[in-house]
C-alpha atoms as a PDB file:
ATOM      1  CA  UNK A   1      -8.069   1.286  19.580  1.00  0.00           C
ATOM      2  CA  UNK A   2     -10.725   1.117  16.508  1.00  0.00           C
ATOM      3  CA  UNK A   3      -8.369  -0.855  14.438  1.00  0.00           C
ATOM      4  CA  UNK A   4      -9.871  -3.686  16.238  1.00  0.00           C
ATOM      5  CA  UNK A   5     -13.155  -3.710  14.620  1.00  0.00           C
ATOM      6  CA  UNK A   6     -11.355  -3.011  10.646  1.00  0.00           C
ATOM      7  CA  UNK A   7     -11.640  -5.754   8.243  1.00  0.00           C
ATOM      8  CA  UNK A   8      -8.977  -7.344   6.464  1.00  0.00           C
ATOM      9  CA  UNK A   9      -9.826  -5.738   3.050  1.00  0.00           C
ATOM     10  CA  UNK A  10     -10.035  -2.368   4.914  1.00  0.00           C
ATOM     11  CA  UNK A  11      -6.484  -2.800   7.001  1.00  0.00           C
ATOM     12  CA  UNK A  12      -5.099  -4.254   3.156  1.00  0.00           C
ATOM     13  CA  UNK A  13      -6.657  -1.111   1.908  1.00  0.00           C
ATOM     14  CA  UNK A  14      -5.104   1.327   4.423  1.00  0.00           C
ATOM     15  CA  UNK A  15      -1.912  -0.041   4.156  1.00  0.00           C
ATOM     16  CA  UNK A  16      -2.176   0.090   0.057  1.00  0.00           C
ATOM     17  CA  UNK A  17      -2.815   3.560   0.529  1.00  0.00           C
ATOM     18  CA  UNK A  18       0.291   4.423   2.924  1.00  0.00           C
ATOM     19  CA  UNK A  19       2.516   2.720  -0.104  1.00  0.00           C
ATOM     20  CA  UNK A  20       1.437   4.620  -2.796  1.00  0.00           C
ATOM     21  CA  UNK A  21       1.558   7.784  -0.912  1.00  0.00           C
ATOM     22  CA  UNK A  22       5.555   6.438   0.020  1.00  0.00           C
ATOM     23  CA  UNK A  23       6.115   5.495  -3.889  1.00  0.00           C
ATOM     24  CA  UNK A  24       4.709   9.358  -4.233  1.00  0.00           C
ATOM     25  CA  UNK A  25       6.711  11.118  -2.214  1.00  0.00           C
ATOM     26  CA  UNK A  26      10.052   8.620  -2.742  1.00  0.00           C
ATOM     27  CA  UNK A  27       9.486   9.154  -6.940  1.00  0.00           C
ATOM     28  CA  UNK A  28      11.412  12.922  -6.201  1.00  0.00           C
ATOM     29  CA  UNK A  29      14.220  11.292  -4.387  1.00  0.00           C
ATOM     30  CA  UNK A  30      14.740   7.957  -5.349  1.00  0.00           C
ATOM     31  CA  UNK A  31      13.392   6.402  -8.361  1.00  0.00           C
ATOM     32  CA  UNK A  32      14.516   2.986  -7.750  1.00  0.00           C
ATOM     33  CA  UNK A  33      12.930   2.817  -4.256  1.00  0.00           C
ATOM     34  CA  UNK A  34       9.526   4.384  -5.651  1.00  0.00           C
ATOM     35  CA  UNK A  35       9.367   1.546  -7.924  1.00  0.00           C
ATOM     36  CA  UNK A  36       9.879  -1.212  -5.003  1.00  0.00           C
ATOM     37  CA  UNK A  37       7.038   0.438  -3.244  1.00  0.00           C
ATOM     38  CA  UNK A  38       4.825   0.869  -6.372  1.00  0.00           C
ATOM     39  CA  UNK A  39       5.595  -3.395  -6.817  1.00  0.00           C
ATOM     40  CA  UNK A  40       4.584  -3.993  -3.067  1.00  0.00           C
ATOM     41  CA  UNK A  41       1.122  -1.834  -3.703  1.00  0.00           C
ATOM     42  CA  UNK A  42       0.553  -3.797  -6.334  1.00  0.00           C
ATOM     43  CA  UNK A  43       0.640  -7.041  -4.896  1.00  0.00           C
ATOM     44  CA  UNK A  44      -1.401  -5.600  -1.901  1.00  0.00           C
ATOM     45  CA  UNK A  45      -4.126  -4.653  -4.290  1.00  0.00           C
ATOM     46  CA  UNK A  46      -3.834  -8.204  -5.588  1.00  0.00           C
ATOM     47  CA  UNK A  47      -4.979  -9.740  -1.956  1.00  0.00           C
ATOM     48  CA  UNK A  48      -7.613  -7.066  -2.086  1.00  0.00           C
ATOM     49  CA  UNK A  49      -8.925  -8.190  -5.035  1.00  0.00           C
ATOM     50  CA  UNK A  50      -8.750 -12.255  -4.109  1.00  0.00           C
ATOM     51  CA  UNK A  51     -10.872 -11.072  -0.762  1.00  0.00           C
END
């Protein structure tokens, strides 16, 4: 219900988070797929920073 009122930068944020917590947790599993994740937080930080 408050995700509503969010901002972009703050929904780009959350979801930046949520990634590198993924790339975190997938790095003692699955190397490969961390790395996918890590790329895909880094181009979310990118549209952070062009906001």
């Amino acid at each position: 219900m408050f995700n509503l009122f969010k901002s972009k930068k703050e929904k780009l944020q959350l979801k930046h988070r949520k990634l590198l917590e993924q790339a975190f947790q997938m790095s003692r599993i699955d190397r490969s797929k961390s790395d996918q994740l890590h790329a895909e937080a880094g181009k979310v930080l990118e549209e952070i920073e062009k906001l």
